[in-house]
Protein backbone atom coordinates (compact mmCIF):
# COMPACT_ATOMS: atom_id res chain seq x y z
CA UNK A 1 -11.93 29.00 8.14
CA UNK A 2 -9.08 28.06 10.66
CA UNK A 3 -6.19 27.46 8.20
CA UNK A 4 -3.77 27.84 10.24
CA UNK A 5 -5.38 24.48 12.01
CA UNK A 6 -6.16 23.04 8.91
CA UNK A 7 -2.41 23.28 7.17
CA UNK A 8 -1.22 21.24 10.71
CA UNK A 9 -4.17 18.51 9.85
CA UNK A 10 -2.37 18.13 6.61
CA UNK A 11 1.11 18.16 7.49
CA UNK A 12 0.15 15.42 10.06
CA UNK A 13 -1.73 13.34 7.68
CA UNK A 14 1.09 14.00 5.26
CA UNK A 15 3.64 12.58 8.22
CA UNK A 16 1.50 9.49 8.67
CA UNK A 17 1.50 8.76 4.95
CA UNK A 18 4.75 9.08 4.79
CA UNK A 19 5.74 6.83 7.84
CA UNK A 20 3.63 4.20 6.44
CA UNK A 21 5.19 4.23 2.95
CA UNK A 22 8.10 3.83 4.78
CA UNK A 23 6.89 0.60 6.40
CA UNK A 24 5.65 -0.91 3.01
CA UNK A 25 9.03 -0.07 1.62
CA UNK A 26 10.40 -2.01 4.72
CA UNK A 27 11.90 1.07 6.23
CA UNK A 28 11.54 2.46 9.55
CA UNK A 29 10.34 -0.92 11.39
CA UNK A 30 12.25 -0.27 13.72
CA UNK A 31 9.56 1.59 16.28
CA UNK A 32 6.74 -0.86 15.27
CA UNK A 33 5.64 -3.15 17.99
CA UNK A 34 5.37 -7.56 17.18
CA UNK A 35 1.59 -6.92 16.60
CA UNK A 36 2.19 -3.92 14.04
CA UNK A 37 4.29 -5.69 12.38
CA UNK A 38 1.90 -8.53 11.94
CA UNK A 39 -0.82 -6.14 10.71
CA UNK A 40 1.95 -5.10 8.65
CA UNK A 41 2.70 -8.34 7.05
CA UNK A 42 -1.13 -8.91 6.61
CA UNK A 43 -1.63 -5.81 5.20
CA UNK A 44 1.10 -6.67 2.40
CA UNK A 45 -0.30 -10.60 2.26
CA UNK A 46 -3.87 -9.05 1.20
CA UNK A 47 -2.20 -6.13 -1.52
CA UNK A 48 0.05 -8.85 -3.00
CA UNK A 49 -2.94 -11.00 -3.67
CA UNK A 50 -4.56 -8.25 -5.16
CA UNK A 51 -1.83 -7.69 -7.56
CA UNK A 52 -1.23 -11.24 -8.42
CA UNK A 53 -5.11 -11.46 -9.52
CA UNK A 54 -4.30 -8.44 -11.50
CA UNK A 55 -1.71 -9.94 -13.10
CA UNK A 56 -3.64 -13.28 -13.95
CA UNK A 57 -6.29 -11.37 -15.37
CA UNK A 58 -4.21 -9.43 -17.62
CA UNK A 59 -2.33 -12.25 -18.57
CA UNK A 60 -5.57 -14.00 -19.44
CA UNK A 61 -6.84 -11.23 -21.30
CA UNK A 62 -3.68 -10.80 -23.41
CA UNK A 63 -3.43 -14.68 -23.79
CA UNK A 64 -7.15 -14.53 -25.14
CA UNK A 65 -6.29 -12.01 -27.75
CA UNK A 66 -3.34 -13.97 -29.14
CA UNK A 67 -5.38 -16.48 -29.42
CA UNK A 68 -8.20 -14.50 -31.84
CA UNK A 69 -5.10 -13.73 -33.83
């Protein structure tokens, strides 16, 4: 294997990661362009939507077993 190729894959997947955690945080925006910063928002529309559901469904769930009790 080439690991000295494969450590610099990493570290550069690692950066990315990084720089996008950034952006979620709201950090770093910065560089990004109108229309990444659009996907951005969309991006954090769609996971907030998620989470809410999450939310619903746990609060259902623990609102159902309060009820059994």
């Amino acid at each position: 294997r080439n690991w000295p190729l494969e450590c610099n894959n990493l570290k550069a997947k690692i950066d990315l990661l990084q720089k996008n955690q950034r952006h979620y945080l709201g950090e770093d925006l910065e560089s990004l362009s109108l229309k990444d910063i659009q996907q951005l928002e969309q991006q954090l529309d769609t996971a907030l939507k998620h989470i809410r559901s999450r939310k619903n469904q746990l609060m259902q769930e623990s609102i159902s077993e309060l009820q059994k009790k």
